[in-house]
C-alpha atoms as a PDB file:
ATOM      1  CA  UNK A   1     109.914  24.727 -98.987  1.00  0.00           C
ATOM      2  CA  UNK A   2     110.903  23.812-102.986  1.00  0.00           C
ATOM      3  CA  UNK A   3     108.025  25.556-105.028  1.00  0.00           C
ATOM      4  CA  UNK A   4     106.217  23.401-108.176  1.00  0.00           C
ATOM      5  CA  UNK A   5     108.025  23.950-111.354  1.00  0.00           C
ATOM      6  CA  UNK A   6     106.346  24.901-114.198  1.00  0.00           C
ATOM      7  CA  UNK A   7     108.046  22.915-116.671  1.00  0.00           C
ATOM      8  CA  UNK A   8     108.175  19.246-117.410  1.00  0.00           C
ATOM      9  CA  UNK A   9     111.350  16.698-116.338  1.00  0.00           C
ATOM     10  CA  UNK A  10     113.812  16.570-119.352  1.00  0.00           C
ATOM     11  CA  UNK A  11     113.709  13.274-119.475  1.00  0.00           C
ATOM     12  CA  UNK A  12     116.705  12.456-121.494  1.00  0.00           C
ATOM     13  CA  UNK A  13     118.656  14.783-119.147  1.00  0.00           C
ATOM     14  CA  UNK A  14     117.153  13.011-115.829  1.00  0.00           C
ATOM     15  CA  UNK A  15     118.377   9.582-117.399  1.00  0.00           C
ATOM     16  CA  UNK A  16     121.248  10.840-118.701  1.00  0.00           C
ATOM     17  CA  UNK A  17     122.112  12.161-114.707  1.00  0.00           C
ATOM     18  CA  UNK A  18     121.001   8.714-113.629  1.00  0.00           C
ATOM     19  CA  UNK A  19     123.793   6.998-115.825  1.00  0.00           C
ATOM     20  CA  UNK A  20     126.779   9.197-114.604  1.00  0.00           C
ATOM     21  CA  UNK A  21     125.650   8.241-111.284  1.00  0.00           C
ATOM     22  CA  UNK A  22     125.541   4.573-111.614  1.00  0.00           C
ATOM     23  CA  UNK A  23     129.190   5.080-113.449  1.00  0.00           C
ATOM     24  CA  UNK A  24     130.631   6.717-110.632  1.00  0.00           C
ATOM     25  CA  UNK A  25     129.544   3.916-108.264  1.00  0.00           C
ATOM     26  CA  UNK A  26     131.218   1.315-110.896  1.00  0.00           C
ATOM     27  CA  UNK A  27     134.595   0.803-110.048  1.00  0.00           C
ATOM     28  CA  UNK A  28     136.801   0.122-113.629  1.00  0.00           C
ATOM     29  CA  UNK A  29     133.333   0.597-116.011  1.00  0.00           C
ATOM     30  CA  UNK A  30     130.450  -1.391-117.239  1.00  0.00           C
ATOM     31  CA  UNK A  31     129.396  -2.363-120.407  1.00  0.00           C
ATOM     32  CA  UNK A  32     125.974  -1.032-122.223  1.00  0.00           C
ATOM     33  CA  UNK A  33     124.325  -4.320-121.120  1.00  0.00           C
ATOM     34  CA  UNK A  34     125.230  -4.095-117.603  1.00  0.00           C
ATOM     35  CA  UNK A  35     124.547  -0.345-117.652  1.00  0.00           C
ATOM     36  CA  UNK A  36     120.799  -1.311-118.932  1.00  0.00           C
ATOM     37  CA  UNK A  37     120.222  -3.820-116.122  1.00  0.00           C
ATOM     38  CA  UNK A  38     121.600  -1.575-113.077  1.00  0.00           C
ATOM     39  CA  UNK A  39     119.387   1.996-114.525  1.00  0.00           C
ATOM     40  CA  UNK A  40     116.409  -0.179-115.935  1.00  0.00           C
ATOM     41  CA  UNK A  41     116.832   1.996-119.294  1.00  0.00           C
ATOM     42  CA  UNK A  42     116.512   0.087-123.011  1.00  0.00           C
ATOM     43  CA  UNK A  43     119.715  -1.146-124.251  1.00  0.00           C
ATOM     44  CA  UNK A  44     119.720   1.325-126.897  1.00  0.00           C
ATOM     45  CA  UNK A  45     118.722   4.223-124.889  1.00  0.00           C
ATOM     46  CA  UNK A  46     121.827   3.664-122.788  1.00  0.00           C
ATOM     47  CA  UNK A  47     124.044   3.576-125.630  1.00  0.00           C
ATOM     48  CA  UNK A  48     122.528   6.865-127.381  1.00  0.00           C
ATOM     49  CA  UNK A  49     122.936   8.345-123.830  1.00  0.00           C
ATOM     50  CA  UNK A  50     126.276   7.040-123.731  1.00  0.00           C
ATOM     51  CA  UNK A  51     127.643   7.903-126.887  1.00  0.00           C
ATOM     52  CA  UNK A  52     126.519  11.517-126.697  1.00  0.00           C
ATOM     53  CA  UNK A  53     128.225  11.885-122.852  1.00  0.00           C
ATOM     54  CA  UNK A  54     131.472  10.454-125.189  1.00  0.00           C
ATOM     55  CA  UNK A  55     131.268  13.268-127.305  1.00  0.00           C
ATOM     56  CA  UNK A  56     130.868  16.143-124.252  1.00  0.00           C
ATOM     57  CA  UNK A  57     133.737  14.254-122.847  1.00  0.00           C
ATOM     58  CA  UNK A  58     132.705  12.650-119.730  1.00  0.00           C
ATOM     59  CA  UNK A  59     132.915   9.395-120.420  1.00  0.00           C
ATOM     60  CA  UNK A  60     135.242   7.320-122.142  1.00  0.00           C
ATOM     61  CA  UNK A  61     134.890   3.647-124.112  1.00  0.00           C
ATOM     62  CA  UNK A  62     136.963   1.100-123.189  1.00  0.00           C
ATOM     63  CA  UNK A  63     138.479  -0.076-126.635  1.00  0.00           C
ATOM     64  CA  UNK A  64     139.454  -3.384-125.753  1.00  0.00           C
ATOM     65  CA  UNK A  65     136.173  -4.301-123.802  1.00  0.00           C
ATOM     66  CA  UNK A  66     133.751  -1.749-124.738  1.00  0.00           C
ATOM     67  CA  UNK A  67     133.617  -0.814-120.845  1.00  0.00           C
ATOM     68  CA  UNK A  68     132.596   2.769-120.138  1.00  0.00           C
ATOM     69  CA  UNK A  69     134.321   4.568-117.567  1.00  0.00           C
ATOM     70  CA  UNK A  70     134.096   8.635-116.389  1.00  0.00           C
ATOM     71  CA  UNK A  71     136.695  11.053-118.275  1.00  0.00           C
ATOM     72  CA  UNK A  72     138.449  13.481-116.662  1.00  0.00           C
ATOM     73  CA  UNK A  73     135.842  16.079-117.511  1.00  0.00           C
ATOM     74  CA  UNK A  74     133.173  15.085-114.588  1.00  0.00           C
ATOM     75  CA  UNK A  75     135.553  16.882-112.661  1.00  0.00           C
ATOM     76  CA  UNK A  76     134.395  20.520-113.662  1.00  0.00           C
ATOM     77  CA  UNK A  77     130.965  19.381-112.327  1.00  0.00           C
ATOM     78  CA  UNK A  78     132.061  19.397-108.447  1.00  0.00           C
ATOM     79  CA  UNK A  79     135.013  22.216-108.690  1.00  0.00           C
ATOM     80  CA  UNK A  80     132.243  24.827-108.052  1.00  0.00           C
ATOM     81  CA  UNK A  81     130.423  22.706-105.042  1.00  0.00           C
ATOM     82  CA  UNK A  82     132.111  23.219-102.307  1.00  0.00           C
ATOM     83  CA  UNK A  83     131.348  21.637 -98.951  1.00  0.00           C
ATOM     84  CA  UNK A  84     129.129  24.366 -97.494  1.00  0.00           C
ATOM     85  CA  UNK A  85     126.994  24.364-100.390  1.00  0.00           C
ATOM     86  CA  UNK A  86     126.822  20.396-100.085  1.00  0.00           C
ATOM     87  CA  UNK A  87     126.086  20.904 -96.886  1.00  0.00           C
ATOM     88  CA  UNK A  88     122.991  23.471 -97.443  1.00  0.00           C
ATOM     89  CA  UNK A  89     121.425  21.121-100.234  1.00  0.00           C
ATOM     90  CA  UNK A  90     121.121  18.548 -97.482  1.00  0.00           C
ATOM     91  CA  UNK A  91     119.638  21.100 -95.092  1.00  0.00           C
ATOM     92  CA  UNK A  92     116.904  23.048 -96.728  1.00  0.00           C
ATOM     93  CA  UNK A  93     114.399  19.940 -96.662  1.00  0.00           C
ATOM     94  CA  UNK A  94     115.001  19.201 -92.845  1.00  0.00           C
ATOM     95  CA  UNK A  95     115.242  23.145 -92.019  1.00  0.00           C
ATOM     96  CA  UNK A  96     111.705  23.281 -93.100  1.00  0.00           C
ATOM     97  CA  UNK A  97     110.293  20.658 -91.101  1.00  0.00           C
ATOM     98  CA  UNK A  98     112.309  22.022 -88.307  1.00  0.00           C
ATOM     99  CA  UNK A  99     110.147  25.846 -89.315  1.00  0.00           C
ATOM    100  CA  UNK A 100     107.254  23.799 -88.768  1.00  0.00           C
ATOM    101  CA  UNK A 101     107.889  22.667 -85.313  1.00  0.00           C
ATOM    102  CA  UNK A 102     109.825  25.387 -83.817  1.00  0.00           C
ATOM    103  CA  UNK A 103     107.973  28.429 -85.321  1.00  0.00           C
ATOM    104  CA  UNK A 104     111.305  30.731 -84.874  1.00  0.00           C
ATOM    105  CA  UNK A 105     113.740  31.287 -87.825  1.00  0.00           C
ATOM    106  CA  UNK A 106     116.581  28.715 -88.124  1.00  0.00           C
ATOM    107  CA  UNK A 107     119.703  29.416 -89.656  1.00  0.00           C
ATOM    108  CA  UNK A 108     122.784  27.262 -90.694  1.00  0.00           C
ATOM    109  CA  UNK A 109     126.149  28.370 -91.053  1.00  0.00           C
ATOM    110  CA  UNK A 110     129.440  27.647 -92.046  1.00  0.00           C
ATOM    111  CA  UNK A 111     132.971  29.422 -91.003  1.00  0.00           C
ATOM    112  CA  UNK A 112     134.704  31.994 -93.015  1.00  0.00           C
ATOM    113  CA  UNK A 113     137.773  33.282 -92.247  1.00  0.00           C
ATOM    114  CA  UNK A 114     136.237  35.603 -89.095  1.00  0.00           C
ATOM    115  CA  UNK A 115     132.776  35.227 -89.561  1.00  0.00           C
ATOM    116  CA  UNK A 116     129.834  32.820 -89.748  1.00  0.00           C
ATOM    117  CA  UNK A 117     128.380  32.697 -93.142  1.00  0.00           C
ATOM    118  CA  UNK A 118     124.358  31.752 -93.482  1.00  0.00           C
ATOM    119  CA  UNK A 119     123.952  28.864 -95.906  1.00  0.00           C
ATOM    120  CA  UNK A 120     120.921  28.176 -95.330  1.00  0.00           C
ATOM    121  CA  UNK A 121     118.088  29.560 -93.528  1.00  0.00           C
ATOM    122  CA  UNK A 122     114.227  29.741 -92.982  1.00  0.00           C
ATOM    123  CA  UNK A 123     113.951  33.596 -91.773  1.00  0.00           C
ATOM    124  CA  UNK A 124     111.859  33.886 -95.522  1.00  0.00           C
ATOM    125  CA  UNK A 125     109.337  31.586 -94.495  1.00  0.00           C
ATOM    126  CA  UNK A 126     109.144  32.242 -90.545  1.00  0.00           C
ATOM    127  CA  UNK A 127     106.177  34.441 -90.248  1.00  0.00           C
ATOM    128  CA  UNK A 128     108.178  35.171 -86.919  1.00  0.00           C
ATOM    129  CA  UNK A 129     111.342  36.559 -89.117  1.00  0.00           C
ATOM    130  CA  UNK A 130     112.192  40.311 -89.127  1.00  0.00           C
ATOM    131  CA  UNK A 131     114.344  39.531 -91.913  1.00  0.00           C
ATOM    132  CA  UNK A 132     113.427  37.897 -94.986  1.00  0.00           C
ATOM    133  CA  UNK A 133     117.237  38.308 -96.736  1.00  0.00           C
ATOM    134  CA  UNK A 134     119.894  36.222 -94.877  1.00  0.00           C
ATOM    135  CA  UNK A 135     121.670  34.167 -97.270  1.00  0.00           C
ATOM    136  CA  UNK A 136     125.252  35.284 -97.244  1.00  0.00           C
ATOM    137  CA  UNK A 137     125.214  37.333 -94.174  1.00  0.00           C
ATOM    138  CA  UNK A 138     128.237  37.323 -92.227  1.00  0.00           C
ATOM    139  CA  UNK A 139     127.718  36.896 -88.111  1.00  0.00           C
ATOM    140  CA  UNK A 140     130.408  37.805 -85.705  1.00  0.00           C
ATOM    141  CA  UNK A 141     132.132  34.731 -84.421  1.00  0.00           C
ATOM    142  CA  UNK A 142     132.112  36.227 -80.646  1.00  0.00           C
ATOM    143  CA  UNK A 143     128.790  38.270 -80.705  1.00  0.00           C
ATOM    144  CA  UNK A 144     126.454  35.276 -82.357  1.00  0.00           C
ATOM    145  CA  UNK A 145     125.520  31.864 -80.934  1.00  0.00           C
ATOM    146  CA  UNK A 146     127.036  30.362 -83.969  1.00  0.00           C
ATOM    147  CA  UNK A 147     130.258  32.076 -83.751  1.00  0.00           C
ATOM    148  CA  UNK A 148     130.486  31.228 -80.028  1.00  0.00           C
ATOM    149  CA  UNK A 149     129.563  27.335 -80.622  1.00  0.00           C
ATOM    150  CA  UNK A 150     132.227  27.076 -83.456  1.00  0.00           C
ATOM    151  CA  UNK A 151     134.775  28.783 -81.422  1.00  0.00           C
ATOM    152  CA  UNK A 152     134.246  26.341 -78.987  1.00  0.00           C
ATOM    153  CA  UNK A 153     133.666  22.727 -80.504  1.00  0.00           C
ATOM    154  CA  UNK A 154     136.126  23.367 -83.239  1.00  0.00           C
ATOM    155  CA  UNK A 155     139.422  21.957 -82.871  1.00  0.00           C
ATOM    156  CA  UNK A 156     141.969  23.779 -80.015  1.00  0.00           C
ATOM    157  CA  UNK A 157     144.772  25.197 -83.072  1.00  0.00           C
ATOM    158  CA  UNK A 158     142.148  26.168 -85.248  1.00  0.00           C
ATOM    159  CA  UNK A 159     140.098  27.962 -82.091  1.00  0.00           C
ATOM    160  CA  UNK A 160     143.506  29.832 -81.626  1.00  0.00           C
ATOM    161  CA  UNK A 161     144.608  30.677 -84.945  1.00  0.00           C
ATOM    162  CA  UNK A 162     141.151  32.410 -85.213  1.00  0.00           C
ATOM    163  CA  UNK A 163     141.485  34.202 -81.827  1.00  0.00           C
ATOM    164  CA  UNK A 164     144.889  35.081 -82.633  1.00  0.00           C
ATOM    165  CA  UNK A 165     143.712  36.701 -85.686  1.00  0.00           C
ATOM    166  CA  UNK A 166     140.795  38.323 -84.158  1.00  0.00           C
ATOM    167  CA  UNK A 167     141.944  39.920 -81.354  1.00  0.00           C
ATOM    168  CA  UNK A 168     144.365  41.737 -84.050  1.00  0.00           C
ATOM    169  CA  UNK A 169     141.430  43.809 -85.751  1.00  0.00           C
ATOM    170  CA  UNK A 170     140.551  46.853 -84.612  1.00  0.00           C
ATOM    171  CA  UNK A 171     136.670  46.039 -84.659  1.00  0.00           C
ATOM    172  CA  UNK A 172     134.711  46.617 -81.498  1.00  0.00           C
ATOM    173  CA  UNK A 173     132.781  43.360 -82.197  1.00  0.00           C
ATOM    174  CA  UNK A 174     136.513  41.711 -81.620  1.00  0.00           C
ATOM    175  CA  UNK A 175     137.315  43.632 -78.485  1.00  0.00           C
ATOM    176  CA  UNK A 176     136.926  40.238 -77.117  1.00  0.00           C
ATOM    177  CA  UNK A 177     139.344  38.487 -78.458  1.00  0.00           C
ATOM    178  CA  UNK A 178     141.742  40.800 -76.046  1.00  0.00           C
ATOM    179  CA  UNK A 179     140.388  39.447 -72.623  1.00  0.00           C
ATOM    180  CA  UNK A 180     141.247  35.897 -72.796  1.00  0.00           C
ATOM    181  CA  UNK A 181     140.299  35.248 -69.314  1.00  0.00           C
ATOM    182  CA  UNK A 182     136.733  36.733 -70.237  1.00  0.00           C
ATOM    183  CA  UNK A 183     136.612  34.686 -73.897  1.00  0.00           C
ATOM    184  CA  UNK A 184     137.951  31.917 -72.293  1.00  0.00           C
ATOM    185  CA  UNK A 185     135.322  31.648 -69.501  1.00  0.00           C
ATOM    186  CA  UNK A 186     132.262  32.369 -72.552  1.00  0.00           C
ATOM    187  CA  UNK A 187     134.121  29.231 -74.538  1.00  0.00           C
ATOM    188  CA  UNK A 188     133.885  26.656 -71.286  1.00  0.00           C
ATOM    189  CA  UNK A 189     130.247  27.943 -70.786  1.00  0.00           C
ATOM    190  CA  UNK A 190     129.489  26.864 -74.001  1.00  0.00           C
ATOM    191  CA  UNK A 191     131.259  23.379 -73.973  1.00  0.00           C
ATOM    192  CA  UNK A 192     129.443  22.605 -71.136  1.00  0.00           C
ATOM    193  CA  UNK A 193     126.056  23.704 -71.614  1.00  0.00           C
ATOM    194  CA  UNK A 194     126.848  21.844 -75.483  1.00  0.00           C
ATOM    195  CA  UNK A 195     125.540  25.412 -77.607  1.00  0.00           C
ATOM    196  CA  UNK A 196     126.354  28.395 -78.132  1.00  0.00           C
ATOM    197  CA  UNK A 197     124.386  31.604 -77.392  1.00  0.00           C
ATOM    198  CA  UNK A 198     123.470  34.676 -77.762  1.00  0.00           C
ATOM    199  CA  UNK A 199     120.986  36.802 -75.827  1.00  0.00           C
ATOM    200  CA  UNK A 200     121.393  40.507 -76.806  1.00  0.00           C
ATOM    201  CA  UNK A 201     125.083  40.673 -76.931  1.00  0.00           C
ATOM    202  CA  UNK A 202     125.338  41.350 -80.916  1.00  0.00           C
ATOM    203  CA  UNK A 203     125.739  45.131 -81.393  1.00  0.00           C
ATOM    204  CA  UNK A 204     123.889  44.976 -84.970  1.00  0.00           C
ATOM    205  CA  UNK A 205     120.786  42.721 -83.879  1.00  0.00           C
ATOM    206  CA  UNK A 206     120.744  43.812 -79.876  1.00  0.00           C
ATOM    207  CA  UNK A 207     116.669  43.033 -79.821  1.00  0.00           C
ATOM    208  CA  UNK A 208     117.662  39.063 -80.762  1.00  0.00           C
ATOM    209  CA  UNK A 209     118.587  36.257 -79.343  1.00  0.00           C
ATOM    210  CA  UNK A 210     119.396  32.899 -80.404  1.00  0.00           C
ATOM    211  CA  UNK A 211     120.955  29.437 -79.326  1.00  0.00           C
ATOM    212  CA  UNK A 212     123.341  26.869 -81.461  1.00  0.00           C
ATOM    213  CA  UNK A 213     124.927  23.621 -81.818  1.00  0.00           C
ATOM    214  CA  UNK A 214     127.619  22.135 -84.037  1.00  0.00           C
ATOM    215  CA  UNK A 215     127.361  20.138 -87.099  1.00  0.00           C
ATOM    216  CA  UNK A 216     130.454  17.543 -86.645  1.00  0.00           C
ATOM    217  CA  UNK A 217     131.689  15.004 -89.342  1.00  0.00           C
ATOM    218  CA  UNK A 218     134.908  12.932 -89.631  1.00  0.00           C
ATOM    219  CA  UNK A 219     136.788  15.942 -91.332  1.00  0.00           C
ATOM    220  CA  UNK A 220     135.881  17.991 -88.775  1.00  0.00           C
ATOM    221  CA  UNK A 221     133.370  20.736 -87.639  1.00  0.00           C
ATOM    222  CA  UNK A 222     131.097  21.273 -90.447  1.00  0.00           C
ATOM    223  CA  UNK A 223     129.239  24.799 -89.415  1.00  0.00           C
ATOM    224  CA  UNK A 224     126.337  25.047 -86.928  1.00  0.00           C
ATOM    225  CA  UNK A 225     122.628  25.247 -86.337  1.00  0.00           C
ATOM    226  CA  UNK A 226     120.676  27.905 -84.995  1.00  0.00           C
ATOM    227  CA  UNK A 227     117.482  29.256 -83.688  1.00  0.00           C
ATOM    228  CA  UNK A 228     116.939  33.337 -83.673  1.00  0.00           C
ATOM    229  CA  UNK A 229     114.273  34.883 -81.780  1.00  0.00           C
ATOM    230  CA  UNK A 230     113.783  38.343 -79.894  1.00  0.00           C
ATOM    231  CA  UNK A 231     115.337  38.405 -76.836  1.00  0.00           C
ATOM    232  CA  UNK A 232     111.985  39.403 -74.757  1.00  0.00           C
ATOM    233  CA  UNK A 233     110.069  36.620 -75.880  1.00  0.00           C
ATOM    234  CA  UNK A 234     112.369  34.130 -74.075  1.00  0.00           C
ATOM    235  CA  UNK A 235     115.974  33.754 -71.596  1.00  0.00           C
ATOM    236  CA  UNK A 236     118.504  31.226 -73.156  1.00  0.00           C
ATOM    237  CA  UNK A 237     117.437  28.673 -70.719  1.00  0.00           C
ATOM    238  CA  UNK A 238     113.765  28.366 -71.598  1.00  0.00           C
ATOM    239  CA  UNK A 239     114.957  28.767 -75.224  1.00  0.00           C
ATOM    240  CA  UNK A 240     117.217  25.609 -74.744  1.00  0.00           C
ATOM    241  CA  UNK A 241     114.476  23.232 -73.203  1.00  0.00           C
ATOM    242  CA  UNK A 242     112.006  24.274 -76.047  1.00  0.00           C
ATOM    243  CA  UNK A 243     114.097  24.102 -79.061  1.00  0.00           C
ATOM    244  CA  UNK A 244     117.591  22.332 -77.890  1.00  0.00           C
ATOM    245  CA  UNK A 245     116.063  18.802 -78.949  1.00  0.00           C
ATOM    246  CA  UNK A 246     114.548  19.899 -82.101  1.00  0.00           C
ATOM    247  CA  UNK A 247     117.822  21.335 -83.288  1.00  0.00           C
ATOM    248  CA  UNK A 248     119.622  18.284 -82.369  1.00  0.00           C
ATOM    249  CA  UNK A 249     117.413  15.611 -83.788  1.00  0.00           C
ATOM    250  CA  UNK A 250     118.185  18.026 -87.558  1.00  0.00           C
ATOM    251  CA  UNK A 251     121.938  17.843 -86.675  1.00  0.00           C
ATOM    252  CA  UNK A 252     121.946  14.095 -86.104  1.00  0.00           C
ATOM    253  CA  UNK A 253     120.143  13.722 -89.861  1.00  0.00           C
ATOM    254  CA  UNK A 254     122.736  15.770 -91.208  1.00  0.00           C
ATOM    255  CA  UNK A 255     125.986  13.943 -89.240  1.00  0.00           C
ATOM    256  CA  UNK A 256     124.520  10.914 -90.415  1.00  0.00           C
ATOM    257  CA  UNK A 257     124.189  11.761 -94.117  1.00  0.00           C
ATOM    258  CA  UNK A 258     127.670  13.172 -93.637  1.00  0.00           C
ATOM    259  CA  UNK A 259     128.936   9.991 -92.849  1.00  0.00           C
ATOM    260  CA  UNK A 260     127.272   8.057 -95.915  1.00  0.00           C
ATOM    261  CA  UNK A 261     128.827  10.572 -98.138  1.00  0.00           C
ATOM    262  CA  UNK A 262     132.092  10.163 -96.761  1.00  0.00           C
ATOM    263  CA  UNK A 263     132.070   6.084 -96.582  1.00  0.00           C
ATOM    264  CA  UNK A 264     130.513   5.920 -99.976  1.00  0.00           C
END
């Protein structure tokens, strides 16, 4: 999906990068020897490299060992990465090979106060896509097969501060939120069929369809996967035996990466 660039590797950048990454995998520091051994960089390119990331403060030298350690100032290089863009860098590789297999637009999202947010998405490359612009879109939780599979995987006081909250807007794509029985009855469907759904039941889209499953990680529910399709081409059922296995098999690469990040 990534297109060619047009320009060359900075090369002093790139090993520059690689440096700060080997230092944040060095508990207490190395030393510009050690540093030259673990990147495979000349001694004295690691200590040019070094010396300049001293003077844009993120790293400091050790003065009584000449250890280098990360400053404080890494920091401001993950306060603007939050989780669900962390989560949509590891997706866009394994969302393409998933366009390749299941044809139909796939779209991953993460929750948002009352709304599924796309991250991440292949509608631009689907050549079965009616829509070409997703990224940012907000989905009904209770109209979507997104909404509907975080509603009912995420945890039970999160489910009902959300439903709580929902059922007090005036919206008609929250009218229900009001008929617990009904919502209630949609929720256990979906835990036990193990997706969400959707066919025709969201007022802005009511030609599509689509089916999804949750993206779980130690923390907690992460966001969810999705195929979208039109409605006639398919029923939910036949849509889940095609593309239920596919969609897993990307979740399980994800959960797993998930988990590296988190032990690491």
């Amino acid at each position: 999906m990534a297109e060619a660039s047009r320009y060359k590797n900075v090369r002093g950048l790139s090993r520059g990068l690689a440096l700060l990454n080997v230092l944040n995998r060095m508990d207490g520091g190395a030393n510009v020897a050690r540093l030259a051994e673990l990147t495979k960089l000349h001694r004295t390119t690691v200590q040019r490299l070094l010396e300049t990331l001293q003077t844009e403060g993120y790293v400091r030298r050790s003065e009584s060992d000449d250890r280098y350690c990360l400053n404080l100032r890494v920091r401001e290089l993950s306060e603007g990465f939050r989780d669900e863009h962390w989560i949509s860098a590891l997706a866009s590789p394994l969302l393409g090979e998933l366009l390749r297999e299941v044809g139909w637009p796939t779209d991953l999202c993460t929750f948002d106060v009352d709304a599924m947010v796309v991250r991440e998405t292949t509608h631009r490359f689907s050549k079965l896509s009616f829509h070409r612009s997703m990224i940012g879109r907000r989905l009904p939780l209770l109209q979507t097969a997104s909404g509907t599979a975080y509603l009912a995987f995420c945890p039970a006081d999160e489910r009902e501060r959300i439903i709580d909250f929902l059922a007090r807007q005036p919206r008609m794509e929250c009218r229900l939120a009001r008929d617990r029985p009904a919502l209630n009855d949609l929720l256990a469907r979906v835990v036990q069929q193990g997706y969400g759904f959707n066919h025709m039941n969201w007022t802005e889209e009511p030609k599509m369809a689509g089916i999804a499953v949750p993206i779980r990680s130690a923390q907690g529910l992460l966001g969810c996967l999705s195929v979208v399709y039109i409605a006639s081409a398919m029923t939910t059922a036949v849509a889940a035996s095609r593309y239920l296995d596919s969609l897993r098999k990307v979740v399980n690469s994800l959960e797993a990466e998930t988990m590296k990040a988190e032990i690491a």
